[in-house]
C-alpha atoms as a PDB file:
ATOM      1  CA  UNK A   1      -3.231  21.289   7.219  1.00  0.00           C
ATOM      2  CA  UNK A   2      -5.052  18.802   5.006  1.00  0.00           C
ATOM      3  CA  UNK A   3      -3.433  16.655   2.138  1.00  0.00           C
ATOM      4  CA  UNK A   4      -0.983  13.583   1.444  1.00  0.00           C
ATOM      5  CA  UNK A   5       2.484  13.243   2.152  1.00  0.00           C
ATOM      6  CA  UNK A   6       4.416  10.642   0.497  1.00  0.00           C
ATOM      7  CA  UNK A   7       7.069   8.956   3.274  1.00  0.00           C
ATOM      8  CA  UNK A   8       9.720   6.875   2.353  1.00  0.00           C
ATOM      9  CA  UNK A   9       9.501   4.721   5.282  1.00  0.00           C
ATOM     10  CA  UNK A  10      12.800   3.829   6.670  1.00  0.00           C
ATOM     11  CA  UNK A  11      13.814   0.378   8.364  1.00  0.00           C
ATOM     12  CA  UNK A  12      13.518  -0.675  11.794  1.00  0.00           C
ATOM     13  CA  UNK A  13       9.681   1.393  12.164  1.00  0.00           C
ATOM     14  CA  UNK A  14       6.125   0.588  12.286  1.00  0.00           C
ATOM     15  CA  UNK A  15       3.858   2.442   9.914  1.00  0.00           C
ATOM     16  CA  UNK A  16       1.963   3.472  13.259  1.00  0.00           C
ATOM     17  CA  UNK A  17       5.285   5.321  14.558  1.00  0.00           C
ATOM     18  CA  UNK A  18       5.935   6.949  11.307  1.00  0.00           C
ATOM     19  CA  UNK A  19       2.361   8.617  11.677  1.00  0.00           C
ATOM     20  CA  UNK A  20       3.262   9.443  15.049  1.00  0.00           C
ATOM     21  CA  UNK A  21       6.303  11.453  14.698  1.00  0.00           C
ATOM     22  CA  UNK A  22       4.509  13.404  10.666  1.00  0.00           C
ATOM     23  CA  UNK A  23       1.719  14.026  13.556  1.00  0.00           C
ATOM     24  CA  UNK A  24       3.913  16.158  16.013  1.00  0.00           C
ATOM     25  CA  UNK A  25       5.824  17.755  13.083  1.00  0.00           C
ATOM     26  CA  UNK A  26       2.942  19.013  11.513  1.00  0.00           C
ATOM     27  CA  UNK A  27       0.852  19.738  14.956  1.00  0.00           C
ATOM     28  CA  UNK A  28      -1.961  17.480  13.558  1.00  0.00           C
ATOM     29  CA  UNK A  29      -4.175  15.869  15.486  1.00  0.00           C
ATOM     30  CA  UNK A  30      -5.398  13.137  12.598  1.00  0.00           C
ATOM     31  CA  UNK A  31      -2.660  10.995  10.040  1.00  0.00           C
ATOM     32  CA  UNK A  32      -3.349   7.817   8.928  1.00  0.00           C
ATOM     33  CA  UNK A  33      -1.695   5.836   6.055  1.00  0.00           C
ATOM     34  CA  UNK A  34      -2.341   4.101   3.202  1.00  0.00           C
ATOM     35  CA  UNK A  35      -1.440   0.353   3.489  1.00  0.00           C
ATOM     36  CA  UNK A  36       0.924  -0.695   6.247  1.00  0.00           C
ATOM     37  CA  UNK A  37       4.608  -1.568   5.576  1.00  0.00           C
ATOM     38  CA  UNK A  38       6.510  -3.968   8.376  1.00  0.00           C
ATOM     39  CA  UNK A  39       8.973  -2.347  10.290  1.00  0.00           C
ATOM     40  CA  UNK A  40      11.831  -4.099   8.506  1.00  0.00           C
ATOM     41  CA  UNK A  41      10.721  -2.851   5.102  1.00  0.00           C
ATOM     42  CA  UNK A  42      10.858   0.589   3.674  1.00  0.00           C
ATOM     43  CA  UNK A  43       9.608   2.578   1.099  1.00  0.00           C
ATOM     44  CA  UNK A  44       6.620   4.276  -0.450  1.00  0.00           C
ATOM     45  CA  UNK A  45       3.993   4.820   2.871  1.00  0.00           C
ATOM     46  CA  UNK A  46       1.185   7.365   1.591  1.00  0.00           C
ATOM     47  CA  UNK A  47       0.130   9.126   4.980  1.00  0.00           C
ATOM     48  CA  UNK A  48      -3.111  11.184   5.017  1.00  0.00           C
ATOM     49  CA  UNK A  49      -3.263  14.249   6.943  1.00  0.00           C
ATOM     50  CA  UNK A  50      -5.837  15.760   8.221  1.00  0.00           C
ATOM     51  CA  UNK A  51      -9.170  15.718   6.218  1.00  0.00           C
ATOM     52  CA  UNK A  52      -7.575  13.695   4.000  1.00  0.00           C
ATOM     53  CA  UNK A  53      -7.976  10.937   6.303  1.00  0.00           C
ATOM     54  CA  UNK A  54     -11.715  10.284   4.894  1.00  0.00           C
ATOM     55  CA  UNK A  55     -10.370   9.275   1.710  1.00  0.00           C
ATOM     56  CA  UNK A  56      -9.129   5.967   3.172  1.00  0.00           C
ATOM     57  CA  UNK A  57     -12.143   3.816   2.597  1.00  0.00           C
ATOM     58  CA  UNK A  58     -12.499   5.486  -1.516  1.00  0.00           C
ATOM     59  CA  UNK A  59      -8.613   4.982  -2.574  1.00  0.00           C
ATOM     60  CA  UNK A  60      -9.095   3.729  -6.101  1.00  0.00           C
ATOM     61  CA  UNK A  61      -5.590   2.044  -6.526  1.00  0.00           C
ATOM     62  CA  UNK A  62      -4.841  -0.863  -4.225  1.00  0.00           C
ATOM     63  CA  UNK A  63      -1.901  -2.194  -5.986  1.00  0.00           C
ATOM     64  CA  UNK A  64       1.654  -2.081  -5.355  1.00  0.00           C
ATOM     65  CA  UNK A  65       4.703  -2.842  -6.570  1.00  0.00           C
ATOM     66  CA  UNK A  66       8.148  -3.889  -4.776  1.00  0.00           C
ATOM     67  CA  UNK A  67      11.801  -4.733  -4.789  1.00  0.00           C
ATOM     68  CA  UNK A  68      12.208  -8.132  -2.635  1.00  0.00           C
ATOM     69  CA  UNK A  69      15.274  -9.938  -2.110  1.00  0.00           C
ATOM     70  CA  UNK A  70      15.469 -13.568  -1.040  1.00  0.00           C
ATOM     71  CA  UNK A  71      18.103 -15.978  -0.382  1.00  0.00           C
ATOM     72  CA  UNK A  72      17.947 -19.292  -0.819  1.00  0.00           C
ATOM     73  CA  UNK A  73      19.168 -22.293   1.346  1.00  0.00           C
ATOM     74  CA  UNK A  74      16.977 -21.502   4.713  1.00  0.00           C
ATOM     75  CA  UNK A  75      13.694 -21.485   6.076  1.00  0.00           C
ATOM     76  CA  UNK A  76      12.341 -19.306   9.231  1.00  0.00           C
ATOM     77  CA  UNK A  77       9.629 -19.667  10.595  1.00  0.00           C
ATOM     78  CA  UNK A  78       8.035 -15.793   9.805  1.00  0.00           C
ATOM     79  CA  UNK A  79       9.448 -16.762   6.398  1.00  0.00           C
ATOM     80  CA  UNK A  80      12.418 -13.925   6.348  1.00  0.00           C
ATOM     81  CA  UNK A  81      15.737 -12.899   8.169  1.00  0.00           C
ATOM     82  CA  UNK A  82      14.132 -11.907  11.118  1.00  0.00           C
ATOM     83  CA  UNK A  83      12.571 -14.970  12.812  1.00  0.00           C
ATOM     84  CA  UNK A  84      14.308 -18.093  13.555  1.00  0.00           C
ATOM     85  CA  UNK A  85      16.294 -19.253  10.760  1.00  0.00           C
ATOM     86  CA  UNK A  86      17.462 -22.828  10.199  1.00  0.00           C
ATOM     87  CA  UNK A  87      19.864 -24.159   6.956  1.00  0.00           C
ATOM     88  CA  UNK A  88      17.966 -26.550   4.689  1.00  0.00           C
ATOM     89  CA  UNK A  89      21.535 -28.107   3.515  1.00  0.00           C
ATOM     90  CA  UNK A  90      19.994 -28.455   0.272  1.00  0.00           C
ATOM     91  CA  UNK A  91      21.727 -27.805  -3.278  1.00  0.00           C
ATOM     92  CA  UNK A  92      20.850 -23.708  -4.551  1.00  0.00           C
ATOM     93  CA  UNK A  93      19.368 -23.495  -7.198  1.00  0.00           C
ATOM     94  CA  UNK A  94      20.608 -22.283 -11.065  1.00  0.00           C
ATOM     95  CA  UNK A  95      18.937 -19.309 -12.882  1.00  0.00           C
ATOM     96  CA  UNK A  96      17.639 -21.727 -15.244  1.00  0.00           C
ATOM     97  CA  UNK A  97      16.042 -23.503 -12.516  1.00  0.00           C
ATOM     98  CA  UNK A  98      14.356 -19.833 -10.740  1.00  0.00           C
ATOM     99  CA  UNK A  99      13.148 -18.837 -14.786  1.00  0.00           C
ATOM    100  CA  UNK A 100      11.516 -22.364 -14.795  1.00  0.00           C
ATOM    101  CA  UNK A 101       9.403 -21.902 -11.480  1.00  0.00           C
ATOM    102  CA  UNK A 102       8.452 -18.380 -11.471  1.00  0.00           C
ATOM    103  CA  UNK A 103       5.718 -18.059 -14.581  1.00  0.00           C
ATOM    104  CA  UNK A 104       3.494 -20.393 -11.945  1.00  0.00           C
ATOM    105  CA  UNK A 105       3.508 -17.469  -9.477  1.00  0.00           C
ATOM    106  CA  UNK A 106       2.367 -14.720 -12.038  1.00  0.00           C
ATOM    107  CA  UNK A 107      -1.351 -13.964 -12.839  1.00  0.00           C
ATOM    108  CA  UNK A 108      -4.008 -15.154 -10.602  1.00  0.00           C
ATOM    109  CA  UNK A 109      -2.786 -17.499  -7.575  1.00  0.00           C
ATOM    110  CA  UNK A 110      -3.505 -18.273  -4.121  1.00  0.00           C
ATOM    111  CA  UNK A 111      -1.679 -17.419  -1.196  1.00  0.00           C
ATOM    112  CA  UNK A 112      -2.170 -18.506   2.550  1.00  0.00           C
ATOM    113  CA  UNK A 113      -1.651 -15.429   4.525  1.00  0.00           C
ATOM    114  CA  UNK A 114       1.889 -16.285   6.721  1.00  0.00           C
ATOM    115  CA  UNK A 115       0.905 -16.182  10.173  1.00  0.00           C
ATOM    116  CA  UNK A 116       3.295 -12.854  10.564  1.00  0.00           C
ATOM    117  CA  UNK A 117       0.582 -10.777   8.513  1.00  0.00           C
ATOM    118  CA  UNK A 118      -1.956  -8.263  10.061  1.00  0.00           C
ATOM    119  CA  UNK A 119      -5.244 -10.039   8.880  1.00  0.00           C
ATOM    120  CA  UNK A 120      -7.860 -10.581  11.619  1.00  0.00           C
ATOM    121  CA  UNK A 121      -9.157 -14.123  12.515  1.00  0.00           C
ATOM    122  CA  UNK A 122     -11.764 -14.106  14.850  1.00  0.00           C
ATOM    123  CA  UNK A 123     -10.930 -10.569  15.976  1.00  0.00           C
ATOM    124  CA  UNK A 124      -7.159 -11.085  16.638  1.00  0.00           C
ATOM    125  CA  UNK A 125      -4.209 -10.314  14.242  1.00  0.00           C
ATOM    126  CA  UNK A 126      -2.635 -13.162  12.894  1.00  0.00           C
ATOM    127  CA  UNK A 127       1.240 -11.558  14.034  1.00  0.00           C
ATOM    128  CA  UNK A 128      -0.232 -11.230  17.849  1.00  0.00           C
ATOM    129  CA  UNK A 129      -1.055 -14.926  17.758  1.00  0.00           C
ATOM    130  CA  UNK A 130       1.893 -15.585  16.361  1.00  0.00           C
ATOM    131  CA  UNK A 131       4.049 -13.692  19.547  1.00  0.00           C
ATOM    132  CA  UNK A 132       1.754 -16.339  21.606  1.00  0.00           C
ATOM    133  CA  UNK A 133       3.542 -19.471  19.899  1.00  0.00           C
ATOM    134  CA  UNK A 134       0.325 -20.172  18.447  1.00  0.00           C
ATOM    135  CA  UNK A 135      -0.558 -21.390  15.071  1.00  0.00           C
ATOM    136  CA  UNK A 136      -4.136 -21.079  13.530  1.00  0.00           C
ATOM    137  CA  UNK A 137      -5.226 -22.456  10.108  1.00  0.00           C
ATOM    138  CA  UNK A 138      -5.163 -19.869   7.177  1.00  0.00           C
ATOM    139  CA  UNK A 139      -7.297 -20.209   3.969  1.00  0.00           C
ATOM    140  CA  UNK A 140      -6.061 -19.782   1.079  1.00  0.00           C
ATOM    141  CA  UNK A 141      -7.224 -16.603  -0.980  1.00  0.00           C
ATOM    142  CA  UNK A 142      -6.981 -15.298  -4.560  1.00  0.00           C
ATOM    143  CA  UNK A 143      -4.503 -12.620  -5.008  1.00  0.00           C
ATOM    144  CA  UNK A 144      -2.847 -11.199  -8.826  1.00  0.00           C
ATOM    145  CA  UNK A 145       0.935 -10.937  -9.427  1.00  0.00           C
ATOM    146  CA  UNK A 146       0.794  -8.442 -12.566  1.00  0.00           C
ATOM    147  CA  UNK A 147       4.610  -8.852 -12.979  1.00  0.00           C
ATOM    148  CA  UNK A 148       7.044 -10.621 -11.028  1.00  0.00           C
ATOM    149  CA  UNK A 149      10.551 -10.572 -12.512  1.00  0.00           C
ATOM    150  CA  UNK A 150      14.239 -11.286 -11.453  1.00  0.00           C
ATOM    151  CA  UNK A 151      16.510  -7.824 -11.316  1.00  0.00           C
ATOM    152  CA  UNK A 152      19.585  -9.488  -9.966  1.00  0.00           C
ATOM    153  CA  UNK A 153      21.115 -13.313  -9.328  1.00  0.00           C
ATOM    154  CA  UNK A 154      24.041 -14.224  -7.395  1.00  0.00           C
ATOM    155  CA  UNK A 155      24.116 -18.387  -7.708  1.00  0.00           C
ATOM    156  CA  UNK A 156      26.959 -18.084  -5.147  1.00  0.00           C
ATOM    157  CA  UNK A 157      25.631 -16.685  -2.650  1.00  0.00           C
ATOM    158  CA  UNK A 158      22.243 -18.007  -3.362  1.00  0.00           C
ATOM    159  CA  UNK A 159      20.318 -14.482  -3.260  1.00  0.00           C
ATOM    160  CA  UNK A 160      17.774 -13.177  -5.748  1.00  0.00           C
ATOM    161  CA  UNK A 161      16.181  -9.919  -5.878  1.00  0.00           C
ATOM    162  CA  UNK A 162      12.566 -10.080  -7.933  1.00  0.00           C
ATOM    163  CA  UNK A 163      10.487  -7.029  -9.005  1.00  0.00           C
ATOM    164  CA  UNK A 164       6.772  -7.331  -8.153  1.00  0.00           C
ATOM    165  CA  UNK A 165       3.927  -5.856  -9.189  1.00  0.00           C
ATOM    166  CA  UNK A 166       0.468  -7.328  -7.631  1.00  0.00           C
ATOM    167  CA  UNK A 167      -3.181  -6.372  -6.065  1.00  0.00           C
ATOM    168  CA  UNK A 168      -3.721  -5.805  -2.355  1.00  0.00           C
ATOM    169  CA  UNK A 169      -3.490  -8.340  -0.043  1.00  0.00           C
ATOM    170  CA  UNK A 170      -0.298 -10.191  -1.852  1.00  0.00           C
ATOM    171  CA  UNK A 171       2.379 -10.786   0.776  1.00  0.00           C
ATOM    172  CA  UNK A 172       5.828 -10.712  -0.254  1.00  0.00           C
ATOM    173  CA  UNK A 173       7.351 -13.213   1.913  1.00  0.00           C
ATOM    174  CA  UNK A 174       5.163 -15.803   0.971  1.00  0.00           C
ATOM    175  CA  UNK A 175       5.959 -15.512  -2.471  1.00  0.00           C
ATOM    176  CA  UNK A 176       9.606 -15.932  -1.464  1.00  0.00           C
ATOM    177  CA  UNK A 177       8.627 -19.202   0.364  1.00  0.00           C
ATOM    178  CA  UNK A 178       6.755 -20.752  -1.741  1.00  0.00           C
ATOM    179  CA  UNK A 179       9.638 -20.189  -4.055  1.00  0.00           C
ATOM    180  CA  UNK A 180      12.033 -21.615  -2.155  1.00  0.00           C
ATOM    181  CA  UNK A 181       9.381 -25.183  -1.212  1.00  0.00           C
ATOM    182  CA  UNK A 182       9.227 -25.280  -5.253  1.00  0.00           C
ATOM    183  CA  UNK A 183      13.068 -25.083  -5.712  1.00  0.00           C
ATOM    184  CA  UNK A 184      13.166 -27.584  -2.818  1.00  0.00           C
ATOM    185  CA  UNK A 185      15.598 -25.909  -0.934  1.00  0.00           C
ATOM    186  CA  UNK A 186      13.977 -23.048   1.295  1.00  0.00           C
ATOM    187  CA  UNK A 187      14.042 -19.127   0.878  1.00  0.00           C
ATOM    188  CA  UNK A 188      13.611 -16.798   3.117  1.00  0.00           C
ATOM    189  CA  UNK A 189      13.056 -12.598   2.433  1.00  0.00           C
ATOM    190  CA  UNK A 190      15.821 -10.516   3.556  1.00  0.00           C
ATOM    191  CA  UNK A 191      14.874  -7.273   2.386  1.00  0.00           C
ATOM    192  CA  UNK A 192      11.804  -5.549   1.089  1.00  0.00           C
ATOM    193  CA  UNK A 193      11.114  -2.369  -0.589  1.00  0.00           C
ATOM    194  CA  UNK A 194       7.643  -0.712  -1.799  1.00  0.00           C
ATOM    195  CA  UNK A 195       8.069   1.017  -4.718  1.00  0.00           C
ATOM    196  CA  UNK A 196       4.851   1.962  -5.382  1.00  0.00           C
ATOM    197  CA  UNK A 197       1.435   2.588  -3.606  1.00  0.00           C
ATOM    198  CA  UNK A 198      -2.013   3.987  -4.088  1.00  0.00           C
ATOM    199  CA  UNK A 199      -0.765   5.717  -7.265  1.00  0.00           C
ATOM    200  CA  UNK A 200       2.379   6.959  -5.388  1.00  0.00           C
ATOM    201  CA  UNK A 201       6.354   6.338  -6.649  1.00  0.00           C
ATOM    202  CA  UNK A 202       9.527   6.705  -4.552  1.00  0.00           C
ATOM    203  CA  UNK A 203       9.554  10.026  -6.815  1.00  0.00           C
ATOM    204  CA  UNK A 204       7.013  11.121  -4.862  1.00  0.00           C
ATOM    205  CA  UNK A 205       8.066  10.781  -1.360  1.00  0.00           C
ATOM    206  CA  UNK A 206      10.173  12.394   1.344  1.00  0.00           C
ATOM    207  CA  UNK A 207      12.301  10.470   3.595  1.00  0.00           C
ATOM    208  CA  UNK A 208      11.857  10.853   7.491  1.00  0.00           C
ATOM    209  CA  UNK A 209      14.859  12.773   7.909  1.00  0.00           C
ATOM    210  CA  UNK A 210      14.181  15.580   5.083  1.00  0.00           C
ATOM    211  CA  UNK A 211      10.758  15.761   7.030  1.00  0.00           C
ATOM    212  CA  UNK A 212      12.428  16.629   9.940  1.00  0.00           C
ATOM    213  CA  UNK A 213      14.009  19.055   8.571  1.00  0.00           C
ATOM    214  CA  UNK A 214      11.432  20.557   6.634  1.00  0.00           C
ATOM    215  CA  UNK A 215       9.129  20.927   9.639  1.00  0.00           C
ATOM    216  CA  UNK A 216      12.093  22.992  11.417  1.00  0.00           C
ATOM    217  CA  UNK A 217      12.591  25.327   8.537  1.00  0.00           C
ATOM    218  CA  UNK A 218       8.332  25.373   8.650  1.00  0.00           C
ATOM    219  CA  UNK A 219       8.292  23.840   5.214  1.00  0.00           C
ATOM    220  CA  UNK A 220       6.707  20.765   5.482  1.00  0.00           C
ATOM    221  CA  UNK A 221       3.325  21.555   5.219  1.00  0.00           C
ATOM    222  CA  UNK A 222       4.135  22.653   1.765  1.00  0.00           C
ATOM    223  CA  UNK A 223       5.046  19.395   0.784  1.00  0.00           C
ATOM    224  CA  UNK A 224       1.777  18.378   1.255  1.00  0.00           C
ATOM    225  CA  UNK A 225      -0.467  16.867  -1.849  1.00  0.00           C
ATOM    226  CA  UNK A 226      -4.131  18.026  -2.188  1.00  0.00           C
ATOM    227  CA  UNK A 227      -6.138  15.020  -1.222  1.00  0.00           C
ATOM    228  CA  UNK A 228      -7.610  14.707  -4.613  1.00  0.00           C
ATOM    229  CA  UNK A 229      -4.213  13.426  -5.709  1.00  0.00           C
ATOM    230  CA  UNK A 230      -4.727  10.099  -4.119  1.00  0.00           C
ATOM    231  CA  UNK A 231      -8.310   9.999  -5.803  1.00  0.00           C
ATOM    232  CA  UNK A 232      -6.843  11.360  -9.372  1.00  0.00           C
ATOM    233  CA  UNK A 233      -8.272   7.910 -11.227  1.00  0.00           C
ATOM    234  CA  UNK A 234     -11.911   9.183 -10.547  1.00  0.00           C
ATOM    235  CA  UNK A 235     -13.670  11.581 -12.945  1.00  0.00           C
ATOM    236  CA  UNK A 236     -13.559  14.900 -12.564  1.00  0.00           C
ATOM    237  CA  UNK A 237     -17.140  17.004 -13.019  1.00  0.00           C
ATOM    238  CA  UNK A 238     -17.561  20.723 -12.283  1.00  0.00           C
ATOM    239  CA  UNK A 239     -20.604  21.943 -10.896  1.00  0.00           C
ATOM    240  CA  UNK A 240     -21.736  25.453 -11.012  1.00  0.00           C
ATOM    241  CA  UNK A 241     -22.003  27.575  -7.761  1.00  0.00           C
ATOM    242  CA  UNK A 242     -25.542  27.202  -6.623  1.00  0.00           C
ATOM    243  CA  UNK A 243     -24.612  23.424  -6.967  1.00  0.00           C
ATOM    244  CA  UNK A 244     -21.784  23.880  -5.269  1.00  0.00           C
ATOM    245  CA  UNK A 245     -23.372  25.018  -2.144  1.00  0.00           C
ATOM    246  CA  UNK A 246     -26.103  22.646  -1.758  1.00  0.00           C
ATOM    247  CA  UNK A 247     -23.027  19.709  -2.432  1.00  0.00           C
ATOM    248  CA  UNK A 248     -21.058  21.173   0.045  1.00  0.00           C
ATOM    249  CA  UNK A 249     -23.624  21.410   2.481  1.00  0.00           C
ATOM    250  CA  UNK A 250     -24.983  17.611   2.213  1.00  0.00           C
ATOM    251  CA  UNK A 251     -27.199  17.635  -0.776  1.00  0.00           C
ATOM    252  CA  UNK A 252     -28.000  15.919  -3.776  1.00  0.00           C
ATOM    253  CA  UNK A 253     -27.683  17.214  -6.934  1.00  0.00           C
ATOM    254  CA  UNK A 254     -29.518  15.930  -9.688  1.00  0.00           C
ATOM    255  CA  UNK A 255     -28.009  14.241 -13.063  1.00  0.00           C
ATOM    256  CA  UNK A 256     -29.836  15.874 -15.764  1.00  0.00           C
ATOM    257  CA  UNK A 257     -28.573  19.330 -14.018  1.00  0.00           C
ATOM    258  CA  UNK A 258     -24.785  18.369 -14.326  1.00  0.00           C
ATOM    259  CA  UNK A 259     -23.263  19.695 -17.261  1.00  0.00           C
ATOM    260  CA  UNK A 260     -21.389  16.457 -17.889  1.00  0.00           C
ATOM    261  CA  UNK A 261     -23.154  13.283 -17.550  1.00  0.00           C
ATOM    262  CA  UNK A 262     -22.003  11.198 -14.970  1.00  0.00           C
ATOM    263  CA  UNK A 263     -22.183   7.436 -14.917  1.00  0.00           C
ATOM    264  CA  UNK A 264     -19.494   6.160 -11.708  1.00  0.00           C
ATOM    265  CA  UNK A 265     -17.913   7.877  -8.871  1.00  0.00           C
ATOM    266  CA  UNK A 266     -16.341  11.260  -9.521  1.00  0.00           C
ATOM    267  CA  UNK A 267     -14.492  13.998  -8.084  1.00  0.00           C
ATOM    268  CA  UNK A 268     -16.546  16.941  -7.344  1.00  0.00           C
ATOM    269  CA  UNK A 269     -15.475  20.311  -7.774  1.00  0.00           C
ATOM    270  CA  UNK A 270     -17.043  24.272  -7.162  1.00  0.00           C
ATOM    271  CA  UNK A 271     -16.252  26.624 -10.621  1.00  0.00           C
ATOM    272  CA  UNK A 272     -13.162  27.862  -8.490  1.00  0.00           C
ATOM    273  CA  UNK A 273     -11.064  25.041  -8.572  1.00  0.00           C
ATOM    274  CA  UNK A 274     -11.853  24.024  -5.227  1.00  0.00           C
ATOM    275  CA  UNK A 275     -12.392  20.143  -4.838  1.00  0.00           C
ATOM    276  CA  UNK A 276     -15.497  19.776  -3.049  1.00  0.00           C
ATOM    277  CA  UNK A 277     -16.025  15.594  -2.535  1.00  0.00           C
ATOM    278  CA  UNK A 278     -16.690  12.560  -3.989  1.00  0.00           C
ATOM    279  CA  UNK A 279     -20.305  11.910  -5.843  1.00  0.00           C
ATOM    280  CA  UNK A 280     -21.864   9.182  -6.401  1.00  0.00           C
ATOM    281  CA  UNK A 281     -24.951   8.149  -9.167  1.00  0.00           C
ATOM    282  CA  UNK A 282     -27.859   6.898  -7.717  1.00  0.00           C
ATOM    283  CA  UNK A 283     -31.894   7.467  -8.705  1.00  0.00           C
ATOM    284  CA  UNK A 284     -31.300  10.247 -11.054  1.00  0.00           C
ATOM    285  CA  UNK A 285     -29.071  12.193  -8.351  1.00  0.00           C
ATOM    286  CA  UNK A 286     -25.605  12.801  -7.919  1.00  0.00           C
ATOM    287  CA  UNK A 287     -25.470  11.800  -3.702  1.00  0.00           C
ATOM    288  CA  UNK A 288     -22.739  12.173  -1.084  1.00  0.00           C
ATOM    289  CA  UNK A 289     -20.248   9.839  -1.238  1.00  0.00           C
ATOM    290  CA  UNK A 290     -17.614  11.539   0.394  1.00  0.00           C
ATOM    291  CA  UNK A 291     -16.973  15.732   1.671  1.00  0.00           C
ATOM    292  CA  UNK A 292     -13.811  17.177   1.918  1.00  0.00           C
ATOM    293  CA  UNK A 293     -14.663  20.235   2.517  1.00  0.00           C
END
């Protein structure tokens, strides 16, 4: 029972818990996922199962895309709907006014990490010093909005929903903050959804409830991706079946034997079809960098 399965994480649930219960429907002992969601916020949550767990520290796509709304008019202090929230009092802003701030939040920024997030300093999540009533100082670090665009607008109300596409490590929320400081009025997020992770759509996923029911009708394994899915962006080589053996069993193989020259990290495979690891180039040979087998 090795491969990914695609989650559509629902609200109100920690990534953690949504690997717990995929864990007892599948009678796994090992799921992990790719890039943890906040239990308000759903969508796409790429859990590994099984072997597939090795591939966490190779995943070649980091970035991810999302569907945030904000609303404007109020600050909190985790910088969404679920902390404390206070009214600013201040004027909302026009469309005219949102189209004018935005292009300075696309492309190559920096963002201080909210003190809600998961990052370590010294050793200790930023969220768990945050539960303490403490507040530590955050640097500020480089992170790429590909696209960040508005899907909806209602000036009465105040509320925008954006579209963003950006690297790992971009938070949301803080993007809807610093929004809202520009504007001069305050914004805080009121709902997030990932649309897109490690190469993985909404198109892709189950939700937790067809998963249930799936694992009763003993389906759900089926619905499992081979792990070389989440690795697709690497090369592909095929070695022969001598090769095979000695890459399966920890060995090097050397470059001028491939039949395709290799150059980067690739996706091994025996003559069968069956996807041995991930290979890496270095002094002549193609080394372990990875076995899934």
């Amino acid at each position: 029972m090795n491969g990914i399965l695609c989650l559509d994480k629902p609200a109100d649930m920690t990534s953690f818990s949504c690997c717990a219960v995929v864990r007892r429907l599948l009678g796994v002992k090992k799921v992990g996922h790719a890039g943890t969601l906040d239990p308000m916020a759903t969508g796409v949550l790429p859990l590994l199962v099984g072997n597939a767990s090795k591939a966490l520290d190779w995943l070649p796509v980091h970035d991810k895309s999302y569907t945030a709304t904000l609303r404007f008019g109020f600050t909190s202090d985790t910088l969404d709907v679920w902390g404390q929230v206070v009214s600013t009092n201040k004027p909302l802003p026009t469309l005219a006014d949102i189209e004018a701030a935005l292009p300075q939040f696309r492309g190559n920024i920096l963002q201080v990490p909210p003190m809600t997030s998961a990052l370590k300093i010294d050793g200790t999540r930023l969220y768990e010093l945050a539960r303490q009533g403490k507040t530590v100082e955050r640097i500020a670090r480089p992170v790429t909005v590909y696209q960040l665009d508005i899907l909806d607008f209602d000036p009465v109300a105040g509320e925008l929903t954006l579209h963003c596409a950006c690297s790992k490590g971009t938070y949301i929320r803080s993007i809807c903050d610093d929004l809202g400081r520009e504007l001069g009025c305050g914004a805080i997020m009121t709902a997030l959804r990932r649309t897109k992770a490690a190469g993985f759509s909404l198109n892709d996923c189950v939700t937790l409830d067809e998963a249930r029911a799936l694992a009763q009708e003993g389906t759900l394994g089926a619905r499992l991706l081979p792990v070389e899915t989440v690795l697709a962006t690497y090369p592909a080589v095929t070695v022969t079946a001598p090769q095979a053996v000695r890459f399966r069993n920890g060995g090097a193989l050397a470059l001028d034997r491939l039949r395709t020259p290799v150059t980067q990290t690739v996706r091994v495979f025996a003559p069968d079809g069956t996807f041995l690891g991930l290979g890496v180039p270095a002094d002549g040979e193609l080394t372990i960098g990875k076995l899934f087998v």
